[in-house]
C-alpha atoms as a PDB file:
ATOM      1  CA  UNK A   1       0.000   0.000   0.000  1.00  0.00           C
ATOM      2  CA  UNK A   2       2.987   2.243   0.957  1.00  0.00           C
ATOM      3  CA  UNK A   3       4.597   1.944  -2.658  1.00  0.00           C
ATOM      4  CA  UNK A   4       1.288   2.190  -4.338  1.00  0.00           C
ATOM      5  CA  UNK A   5       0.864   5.934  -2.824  1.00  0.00           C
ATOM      6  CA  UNK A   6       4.163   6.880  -3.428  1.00  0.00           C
ATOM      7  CA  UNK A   7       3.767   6.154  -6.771  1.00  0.00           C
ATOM      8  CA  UNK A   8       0.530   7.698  -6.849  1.00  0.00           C
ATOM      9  CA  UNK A   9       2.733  10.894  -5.190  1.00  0.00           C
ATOM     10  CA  UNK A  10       4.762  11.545  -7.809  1.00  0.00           C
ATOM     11  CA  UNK A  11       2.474  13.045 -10.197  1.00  0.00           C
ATOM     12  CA  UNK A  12       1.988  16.710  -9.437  1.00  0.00           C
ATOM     13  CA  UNK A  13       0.667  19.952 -11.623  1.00  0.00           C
ATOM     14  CA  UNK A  14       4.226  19.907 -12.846  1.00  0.00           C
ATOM     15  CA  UNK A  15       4.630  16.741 -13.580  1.00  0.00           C
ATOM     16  CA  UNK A  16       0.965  15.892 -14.804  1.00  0.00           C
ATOM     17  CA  UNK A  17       2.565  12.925 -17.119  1.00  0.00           C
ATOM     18  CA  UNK A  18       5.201  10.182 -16.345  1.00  0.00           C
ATOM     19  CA  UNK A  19       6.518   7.192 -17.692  1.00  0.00           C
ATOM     20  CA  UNK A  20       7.014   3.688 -16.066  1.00  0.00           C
ATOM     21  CA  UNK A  21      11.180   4.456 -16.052  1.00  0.00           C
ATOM     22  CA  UNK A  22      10.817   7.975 -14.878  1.00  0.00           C
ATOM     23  CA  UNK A  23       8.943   7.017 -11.908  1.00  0.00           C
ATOM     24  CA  UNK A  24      11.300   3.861 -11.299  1.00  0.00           C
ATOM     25  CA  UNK A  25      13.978   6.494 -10.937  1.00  0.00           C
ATOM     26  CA  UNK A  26      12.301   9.090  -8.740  1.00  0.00           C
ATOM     27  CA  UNK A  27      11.305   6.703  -5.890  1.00  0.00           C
ATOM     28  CA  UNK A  28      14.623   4.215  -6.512  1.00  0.00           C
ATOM     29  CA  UNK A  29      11.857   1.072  -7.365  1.00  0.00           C
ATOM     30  CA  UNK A  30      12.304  -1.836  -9.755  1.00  0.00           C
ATOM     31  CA  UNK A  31      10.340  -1.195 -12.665  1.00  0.00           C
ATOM     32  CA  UNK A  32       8.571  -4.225 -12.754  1.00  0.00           C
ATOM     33  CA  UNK A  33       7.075  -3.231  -9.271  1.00  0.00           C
ATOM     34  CA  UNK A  34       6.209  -0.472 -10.942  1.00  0.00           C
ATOM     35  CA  UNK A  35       4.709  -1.855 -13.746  1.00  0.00           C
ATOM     36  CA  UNK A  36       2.444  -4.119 -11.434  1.00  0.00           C
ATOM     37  CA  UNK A  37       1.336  -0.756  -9.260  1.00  0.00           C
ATOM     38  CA  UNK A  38       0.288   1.330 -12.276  1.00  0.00           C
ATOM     39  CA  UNK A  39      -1.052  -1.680 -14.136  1.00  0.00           C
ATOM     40  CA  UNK A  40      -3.831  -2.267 -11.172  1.00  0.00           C
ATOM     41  CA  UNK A  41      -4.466   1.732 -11.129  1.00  0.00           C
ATOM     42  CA  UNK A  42      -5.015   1.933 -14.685  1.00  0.00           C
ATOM     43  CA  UNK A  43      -7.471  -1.502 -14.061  1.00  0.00           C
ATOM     44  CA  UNK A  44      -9.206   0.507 -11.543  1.00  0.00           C
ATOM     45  CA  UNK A  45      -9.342   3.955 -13.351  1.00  0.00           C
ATOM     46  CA  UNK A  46      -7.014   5.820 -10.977  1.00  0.00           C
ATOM     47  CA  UNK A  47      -4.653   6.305 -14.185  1.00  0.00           C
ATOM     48  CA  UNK A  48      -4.846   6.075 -17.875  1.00  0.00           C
ATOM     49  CA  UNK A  49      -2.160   6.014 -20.395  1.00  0.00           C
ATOM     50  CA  UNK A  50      -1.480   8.330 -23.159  1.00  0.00           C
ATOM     51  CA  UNK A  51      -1.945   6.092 -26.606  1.00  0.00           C
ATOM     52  CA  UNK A  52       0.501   8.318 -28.156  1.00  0.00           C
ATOM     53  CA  UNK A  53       3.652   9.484 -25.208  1.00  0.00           C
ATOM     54  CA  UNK A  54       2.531   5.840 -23.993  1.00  0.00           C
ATOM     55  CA  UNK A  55       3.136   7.585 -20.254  1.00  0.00           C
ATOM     56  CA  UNK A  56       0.640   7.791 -17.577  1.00  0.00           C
ATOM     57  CA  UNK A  57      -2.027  10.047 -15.837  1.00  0.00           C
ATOM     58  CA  UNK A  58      -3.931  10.362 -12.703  1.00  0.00           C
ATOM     59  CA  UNK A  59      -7.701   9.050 -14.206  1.00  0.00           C
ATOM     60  CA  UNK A  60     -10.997  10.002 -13.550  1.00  0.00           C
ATOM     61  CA  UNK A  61     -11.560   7.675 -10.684  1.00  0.00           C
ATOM     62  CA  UNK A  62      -9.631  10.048  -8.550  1.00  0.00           C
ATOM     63  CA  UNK A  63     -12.045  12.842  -9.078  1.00  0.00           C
ATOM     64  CA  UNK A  64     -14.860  10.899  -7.766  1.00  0.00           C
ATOM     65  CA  UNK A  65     -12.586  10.445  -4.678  1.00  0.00           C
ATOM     66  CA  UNK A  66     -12.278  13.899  -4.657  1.00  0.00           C
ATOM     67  CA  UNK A  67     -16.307  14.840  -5.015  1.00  0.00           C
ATOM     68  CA  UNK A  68     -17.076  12.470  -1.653  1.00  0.00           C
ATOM     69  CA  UNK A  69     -14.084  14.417   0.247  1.00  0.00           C
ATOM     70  CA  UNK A  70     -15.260  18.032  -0.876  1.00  0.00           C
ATOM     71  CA  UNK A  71     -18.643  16.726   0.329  1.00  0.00           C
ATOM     72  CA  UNK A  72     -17.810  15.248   3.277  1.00  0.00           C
ATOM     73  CA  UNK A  73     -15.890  18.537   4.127  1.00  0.00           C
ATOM     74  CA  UNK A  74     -19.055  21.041   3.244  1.00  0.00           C
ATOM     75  CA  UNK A  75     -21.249  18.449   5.286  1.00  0.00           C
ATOM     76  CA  UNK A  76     -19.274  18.345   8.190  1.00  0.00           C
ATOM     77  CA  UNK A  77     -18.576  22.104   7.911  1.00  0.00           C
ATOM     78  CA  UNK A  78     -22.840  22.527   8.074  1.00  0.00           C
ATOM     79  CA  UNK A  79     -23.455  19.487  10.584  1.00  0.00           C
ATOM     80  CA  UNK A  80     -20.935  20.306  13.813  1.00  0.00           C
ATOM     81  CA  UNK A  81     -22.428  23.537  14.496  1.00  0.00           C
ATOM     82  CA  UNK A  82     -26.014  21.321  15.155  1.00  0.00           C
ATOM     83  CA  UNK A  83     -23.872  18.681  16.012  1.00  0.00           C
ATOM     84  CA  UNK A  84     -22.819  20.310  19.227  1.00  0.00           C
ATOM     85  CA  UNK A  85     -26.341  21.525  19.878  1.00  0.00           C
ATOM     86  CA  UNK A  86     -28.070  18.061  19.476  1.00  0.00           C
ATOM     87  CA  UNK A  87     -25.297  17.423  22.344  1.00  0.00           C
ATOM     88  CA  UNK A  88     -26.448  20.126  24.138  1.00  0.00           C
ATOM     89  CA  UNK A  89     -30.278  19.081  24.141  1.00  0.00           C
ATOM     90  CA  UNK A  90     -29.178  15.155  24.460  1.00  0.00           C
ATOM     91  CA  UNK A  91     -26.609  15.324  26.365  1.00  0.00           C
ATOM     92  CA  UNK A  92     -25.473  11.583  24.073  1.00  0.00           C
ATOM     93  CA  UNK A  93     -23.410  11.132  21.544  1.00  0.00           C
ATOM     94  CA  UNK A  94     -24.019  12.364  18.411  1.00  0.00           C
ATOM     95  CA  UNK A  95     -22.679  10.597  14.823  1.00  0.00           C
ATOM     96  CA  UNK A  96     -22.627  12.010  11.243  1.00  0.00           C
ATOM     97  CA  UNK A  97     -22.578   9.631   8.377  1.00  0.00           C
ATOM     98  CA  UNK A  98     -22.745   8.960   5.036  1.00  0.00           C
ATOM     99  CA  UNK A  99     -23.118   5.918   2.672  1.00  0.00           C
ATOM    100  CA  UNK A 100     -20.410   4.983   0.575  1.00  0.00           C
ATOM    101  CA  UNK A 101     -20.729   1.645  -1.698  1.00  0.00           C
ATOM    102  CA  UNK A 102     -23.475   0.276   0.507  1.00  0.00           C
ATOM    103  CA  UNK A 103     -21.505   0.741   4.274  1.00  0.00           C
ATOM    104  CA  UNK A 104     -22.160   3.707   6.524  1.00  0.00           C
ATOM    105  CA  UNK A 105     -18.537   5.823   6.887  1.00  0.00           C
ATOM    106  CA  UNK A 106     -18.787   7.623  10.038  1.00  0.00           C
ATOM    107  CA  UNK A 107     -17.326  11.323   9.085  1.00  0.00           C
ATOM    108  CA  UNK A 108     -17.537  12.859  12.737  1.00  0.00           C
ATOM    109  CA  UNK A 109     -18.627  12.426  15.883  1.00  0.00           C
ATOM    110  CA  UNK A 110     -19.327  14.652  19.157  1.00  0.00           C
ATOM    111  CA  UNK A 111     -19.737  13.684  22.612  1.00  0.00           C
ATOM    112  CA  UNK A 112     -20.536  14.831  25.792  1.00  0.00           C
ATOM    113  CA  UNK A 113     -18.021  15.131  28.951  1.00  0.00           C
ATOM    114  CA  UNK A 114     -19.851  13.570  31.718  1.00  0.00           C
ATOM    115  CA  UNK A 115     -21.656  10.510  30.727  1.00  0.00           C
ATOM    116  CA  UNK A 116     -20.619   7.516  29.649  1.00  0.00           C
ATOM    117  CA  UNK A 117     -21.107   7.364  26.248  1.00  0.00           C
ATOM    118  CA  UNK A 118     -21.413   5.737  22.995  1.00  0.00           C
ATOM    119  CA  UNK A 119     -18.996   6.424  20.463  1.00  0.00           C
ATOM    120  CA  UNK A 120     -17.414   5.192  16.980  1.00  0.00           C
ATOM    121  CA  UNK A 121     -14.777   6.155  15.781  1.00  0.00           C
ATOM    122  CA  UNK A 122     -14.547   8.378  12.913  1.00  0.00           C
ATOM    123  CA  UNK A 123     -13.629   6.864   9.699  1.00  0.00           C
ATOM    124  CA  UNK A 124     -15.080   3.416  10.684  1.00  0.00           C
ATOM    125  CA  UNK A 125     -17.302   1.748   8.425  1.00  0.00           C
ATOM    126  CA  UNK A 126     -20.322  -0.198   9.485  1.00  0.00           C
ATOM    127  CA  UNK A 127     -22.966  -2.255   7.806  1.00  0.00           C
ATOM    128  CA  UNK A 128     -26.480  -0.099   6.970  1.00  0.00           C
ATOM    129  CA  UNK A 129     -29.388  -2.552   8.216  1.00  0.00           C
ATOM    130  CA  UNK A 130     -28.283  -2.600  12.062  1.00  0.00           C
ATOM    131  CA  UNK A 131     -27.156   1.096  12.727  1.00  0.00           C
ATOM    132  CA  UNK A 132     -29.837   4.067  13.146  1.00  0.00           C
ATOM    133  CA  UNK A 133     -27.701   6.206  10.802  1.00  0.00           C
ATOM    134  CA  UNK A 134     -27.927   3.437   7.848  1.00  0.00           C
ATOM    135  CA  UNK A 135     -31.191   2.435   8.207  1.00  0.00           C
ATOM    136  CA  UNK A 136     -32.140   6.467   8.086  1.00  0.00           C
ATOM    137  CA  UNK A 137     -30.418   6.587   4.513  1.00  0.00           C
ATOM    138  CA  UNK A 138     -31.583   3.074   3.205  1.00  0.00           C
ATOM    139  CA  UNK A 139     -35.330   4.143   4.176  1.00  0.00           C
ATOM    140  CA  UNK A 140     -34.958   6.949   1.245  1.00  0.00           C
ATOM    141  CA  UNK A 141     -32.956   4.572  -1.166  1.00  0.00           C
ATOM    142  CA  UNK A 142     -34.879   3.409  -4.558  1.00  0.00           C
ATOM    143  CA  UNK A 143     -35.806  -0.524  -3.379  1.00  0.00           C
ATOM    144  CA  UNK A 144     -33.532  -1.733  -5.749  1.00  0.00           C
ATOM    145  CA  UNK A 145     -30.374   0.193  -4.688  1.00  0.00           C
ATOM    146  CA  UNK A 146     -31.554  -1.269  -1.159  1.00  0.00           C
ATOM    147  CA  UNK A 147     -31.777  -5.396  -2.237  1.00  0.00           C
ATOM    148  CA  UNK A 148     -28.544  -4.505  -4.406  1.00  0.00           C
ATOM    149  CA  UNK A 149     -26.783  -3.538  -0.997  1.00  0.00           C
ATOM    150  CA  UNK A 150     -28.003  -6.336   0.641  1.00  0.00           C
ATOM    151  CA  UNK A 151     -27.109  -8.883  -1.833  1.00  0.00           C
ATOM    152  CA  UNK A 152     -23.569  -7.330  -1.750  1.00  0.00           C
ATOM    153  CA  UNK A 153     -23.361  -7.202   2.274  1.00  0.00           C
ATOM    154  CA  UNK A 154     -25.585  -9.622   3.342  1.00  0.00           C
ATOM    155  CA  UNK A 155     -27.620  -8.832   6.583  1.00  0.00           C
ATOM    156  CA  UNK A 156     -25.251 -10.314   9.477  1.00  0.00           C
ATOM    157  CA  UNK A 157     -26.196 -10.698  12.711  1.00  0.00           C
ATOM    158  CA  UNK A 158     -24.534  -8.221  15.008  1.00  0.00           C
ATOM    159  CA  UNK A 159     -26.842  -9.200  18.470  1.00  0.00           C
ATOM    160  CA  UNK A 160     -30.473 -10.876  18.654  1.00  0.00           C
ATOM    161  CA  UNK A 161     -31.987  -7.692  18.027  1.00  0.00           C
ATOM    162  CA  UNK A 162     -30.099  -7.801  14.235  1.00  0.00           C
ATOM    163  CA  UNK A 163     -32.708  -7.379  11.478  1.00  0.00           C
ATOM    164  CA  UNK A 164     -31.457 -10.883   9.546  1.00  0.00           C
ATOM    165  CA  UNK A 165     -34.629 -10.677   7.016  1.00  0.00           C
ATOM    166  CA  UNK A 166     -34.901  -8.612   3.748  1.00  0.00           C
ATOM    167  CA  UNK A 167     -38.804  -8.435   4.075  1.00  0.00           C
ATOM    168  CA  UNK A 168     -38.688  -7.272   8.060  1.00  0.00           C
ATOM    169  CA  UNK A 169     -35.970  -4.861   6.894  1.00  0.00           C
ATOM    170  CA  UNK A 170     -38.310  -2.938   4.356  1.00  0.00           C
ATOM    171  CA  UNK A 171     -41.267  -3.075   6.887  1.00  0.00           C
ATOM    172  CA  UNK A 172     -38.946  -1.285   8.998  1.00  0.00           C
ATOM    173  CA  UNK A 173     -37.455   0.941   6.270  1.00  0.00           C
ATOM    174  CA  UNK A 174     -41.071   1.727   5.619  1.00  0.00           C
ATOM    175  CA  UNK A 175     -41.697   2.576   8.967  1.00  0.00           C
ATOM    176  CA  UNK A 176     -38.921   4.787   9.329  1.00  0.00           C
ATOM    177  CA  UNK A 177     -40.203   6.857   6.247  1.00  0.00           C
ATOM    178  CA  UNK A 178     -43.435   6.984   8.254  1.00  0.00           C
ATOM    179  CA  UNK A 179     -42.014   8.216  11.500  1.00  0.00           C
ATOM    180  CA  UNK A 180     -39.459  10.399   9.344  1.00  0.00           C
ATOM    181  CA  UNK A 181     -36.233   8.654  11.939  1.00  0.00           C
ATOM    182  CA  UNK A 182     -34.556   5.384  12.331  1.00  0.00           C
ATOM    183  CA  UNK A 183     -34.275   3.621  15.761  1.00  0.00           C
ATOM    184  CA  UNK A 184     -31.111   1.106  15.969  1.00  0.00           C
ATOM    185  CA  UNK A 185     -32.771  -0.773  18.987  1.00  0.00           C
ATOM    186  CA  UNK A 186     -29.674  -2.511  20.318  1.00  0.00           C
ATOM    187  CA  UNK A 187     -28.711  -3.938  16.737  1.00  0.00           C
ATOM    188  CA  UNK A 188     -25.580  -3.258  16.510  1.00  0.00           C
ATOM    189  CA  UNK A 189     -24.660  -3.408  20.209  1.00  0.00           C
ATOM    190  CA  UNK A 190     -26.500  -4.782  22.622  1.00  0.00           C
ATOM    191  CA  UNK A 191     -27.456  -2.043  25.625  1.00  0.00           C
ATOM    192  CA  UNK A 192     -26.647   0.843  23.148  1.00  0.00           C
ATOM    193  CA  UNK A 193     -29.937   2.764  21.314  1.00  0.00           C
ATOM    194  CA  UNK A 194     -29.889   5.552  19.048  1.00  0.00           C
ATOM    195  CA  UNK A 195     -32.295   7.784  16.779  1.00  0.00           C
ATOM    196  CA  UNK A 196     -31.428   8.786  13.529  1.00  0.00           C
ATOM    197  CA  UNK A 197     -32.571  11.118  10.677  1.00  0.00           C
ATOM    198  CA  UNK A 198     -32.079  11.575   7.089  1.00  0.00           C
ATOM    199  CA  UNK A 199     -29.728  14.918   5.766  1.00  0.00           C
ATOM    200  CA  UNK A 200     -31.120  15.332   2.310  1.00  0.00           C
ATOM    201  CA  UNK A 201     -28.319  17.403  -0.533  1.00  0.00           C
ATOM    202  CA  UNK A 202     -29.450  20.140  -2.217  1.00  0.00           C
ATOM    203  CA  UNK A 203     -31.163  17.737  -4.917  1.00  0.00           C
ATOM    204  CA  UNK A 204     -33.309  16.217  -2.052  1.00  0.00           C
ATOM    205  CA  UNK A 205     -31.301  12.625  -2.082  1.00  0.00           C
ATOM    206  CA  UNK A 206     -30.585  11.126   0.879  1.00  0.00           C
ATOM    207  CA  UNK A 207     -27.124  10.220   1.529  1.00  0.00           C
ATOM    208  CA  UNK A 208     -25.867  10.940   4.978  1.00  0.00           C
ATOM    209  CA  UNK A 209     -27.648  10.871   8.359  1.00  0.00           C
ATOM    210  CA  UNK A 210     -27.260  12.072  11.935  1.00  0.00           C
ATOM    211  CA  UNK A 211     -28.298  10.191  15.087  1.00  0.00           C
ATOM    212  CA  UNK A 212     -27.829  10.934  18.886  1.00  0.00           C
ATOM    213  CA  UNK A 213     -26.873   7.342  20.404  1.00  0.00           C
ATOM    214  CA  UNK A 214     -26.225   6.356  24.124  1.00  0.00           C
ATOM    215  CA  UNK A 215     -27.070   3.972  26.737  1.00  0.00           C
ATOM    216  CA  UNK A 216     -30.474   2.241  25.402  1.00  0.00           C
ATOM    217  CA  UNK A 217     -32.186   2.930  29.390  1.00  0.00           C
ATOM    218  CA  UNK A 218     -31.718   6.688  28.482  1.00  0.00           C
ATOM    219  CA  UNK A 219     -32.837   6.437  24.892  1.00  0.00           C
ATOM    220  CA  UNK A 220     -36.185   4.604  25.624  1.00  0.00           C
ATOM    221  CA  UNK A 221     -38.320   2.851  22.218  1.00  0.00           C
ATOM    222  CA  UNK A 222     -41.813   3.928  24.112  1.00  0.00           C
ATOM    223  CA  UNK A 223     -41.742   7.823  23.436  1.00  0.00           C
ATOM    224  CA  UNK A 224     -39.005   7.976  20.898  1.00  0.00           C
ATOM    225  CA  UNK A 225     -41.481   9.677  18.476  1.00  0.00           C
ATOM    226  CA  UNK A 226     -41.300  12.899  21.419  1.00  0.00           C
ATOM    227  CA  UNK A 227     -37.536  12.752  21.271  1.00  0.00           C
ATOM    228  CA  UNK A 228     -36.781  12.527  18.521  1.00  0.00           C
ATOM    229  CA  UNK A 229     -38.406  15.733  17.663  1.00  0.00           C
ATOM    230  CA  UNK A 230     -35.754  17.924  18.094  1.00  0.00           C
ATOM    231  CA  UNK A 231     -33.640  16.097  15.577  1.00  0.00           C
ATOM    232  CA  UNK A 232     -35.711  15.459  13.339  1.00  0.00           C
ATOM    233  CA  UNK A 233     -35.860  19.482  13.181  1.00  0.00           C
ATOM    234  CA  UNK A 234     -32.179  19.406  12.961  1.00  0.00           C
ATOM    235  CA  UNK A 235     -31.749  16.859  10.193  1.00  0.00           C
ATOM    236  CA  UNK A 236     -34.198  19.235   8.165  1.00  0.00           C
ATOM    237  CA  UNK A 237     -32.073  22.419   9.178  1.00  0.00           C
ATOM    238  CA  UNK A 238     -29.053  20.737   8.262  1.00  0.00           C
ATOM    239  CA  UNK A 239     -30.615  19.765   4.487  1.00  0.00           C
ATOM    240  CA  UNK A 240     -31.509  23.393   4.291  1.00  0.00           C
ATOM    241  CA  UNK A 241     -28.190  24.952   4.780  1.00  0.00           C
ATOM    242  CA  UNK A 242     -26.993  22.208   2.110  1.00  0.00           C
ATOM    243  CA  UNK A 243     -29.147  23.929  -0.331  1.00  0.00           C
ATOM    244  CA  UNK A 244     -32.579  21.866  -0.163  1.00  0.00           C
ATOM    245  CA  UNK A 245     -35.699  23.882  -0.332  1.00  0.00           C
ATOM    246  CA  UNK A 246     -38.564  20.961   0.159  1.00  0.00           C
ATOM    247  CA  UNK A 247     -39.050  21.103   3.526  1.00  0.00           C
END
C-alpha cells in the first residue's frame, strides 16, 4: 500500500505525465514493481495512459474520490455547528454519516463530557441494516439500490436484536419513512440505542444521516417519536443549509 501511494505521489501539476522508467527512478523502485502498481491503477481507473507518449495520468476515478471528500468537508462544515447543539439538548453522543458503496462511513462524531457514552470512531465503516444512521439513509434509497446492498453485504447478525430478514428490513425501512427517523434498537450493540434522521443534498437525495446514540435505558423505544423531535428538526435544518428547499 505504501509503494502504491508513493507512486501515486509523484504526479503533481508539474509533472501531470510520467513514464514507467521515470517514476522507477524518482522513488529508486524496480520497474517491474512499478509496472504491477500502475497496471492495477489503470485496471481501476485511478490512471490512464497516453496512446501516443505511452506515459501515464492520474484518471478520472480520482475525481470521484475527490467529489465524496469536498462533500464530506461542506457536510461536516454545516453538521458540527447542530452537532454540538443536538449534544447540548441530548446530552449523548451524536454521529454524522454517510453511505459509501453500501456501508455507513462515520465522518464525525461529538460527545458529551460527563456521561458515559457511545462512540465510533470516525472513519469506521459499518454495515447499513443494524445502525440508526444506515437504516435512516436506506429508508430513502430506490428498493432496488436497497436489495442490491443487501445482496452485496448480506444482513449479518450483530446481536439478537439484528434485522437478519430482507422483508422485516423494508417493513422497517417503511416505517422509518413513516415516523421520518430510524431507531437502531440494540442492533448493533447490545445495551446501546440511538435515533437517527435523514440529511437530504441540495437535490433532495438522501445520503448521509445524523443520530444521537447512548445507553439504550436513556434512549427509551416507548416515546421515541417525542424525542426525537428535536432532531428530526435538525436533520431538516441541516438539508436546508446544504441547499434543499422541500421542507
Amino acid at each position: 500500500m505504501e509503494k502504491a501511494l508513493q507512486v501515486l505521489e509523484c504526479f503533481t501539476t508539474q509533472q501531470p505525465e510520467l513514464g514507467i522508467t521515470e517514476i522507477s527512478k524518482m522513488l529508486g523502485m524496480h520497474k517491474s514493481s512499478v509496472h504491477n502498481i500502475v497496471s492495477t491503477f489503470v485496471e481501476k481507473g485511478y490512471m490512464e495512459q497516453d496512446q501516443v507518449t505511452r506515459k501515464y495520468h492520474l484518471g478520472l476515478s480520482l475525481l470521484r474520490l475527490a467529489d465524496i471528500v469536498r462533500a464530506g468537508l461542506s457536510l461536516r462544515q454545516v453538521a458540527l455547528p447542530i452537532m454540538h447543539k443536538a449534544k447540548e439538548i441530548y446530552n449523548e453522543t451524536v454521529h454524522l454519516a454517510i453511505e459509501q458503496d453500501g456501508l455507513v462511513v462515520y465522518l464525525e462524531s461529538v460527545q458529551p463530557t460527563d456521561r458515559s457514552v457511545a462512540r465510533l470512531a470516525v472513519g469506521k465503516r459499518a454495515q447499513m441494516h443494524c445502525t440508526g444512521v444506515g437504516k435512516a439513509i436506506l429508508a430513502y434509497l430506490p428498493d432496488e439500490r436497497v436489495k442490491a446492498i443487501i445482496e452485496k453485504h448480506g444482513l449479518n447478525r450483530y446481536t439478537d436484536h439484528t434485522i437478519t430478514s430482507e422483508t422485516e428490513l423494508m417493513r422497517e425501512l417503511k416505517r422509518t419513512r413513516q415516523r421520518g427517523f430510524a431507531i437502531d434498537n440494540m442492533e448493533h450493540e447490545l445495551g446501546i440505542r440511538c435515533y437517527a434522521v435523514p440529511i437530504r443534498d441540495e437535490h433532495g437525495n438522501v445520503q448521509a444521516s445524523i443520530s444521537v446514540s447512548g445507553p439504550a435505558e436513556r434512549l427509551p423505544v416507548a416515546d421515541a417519536e417525542i424525542k426525537a423531535e428535536p432532531l428530526i428538526m435538525m436533520g431538516m435544518d441541516i438539508s436546508r443549509k446544504l441547499g434543499w428547499q422541500g421542507y
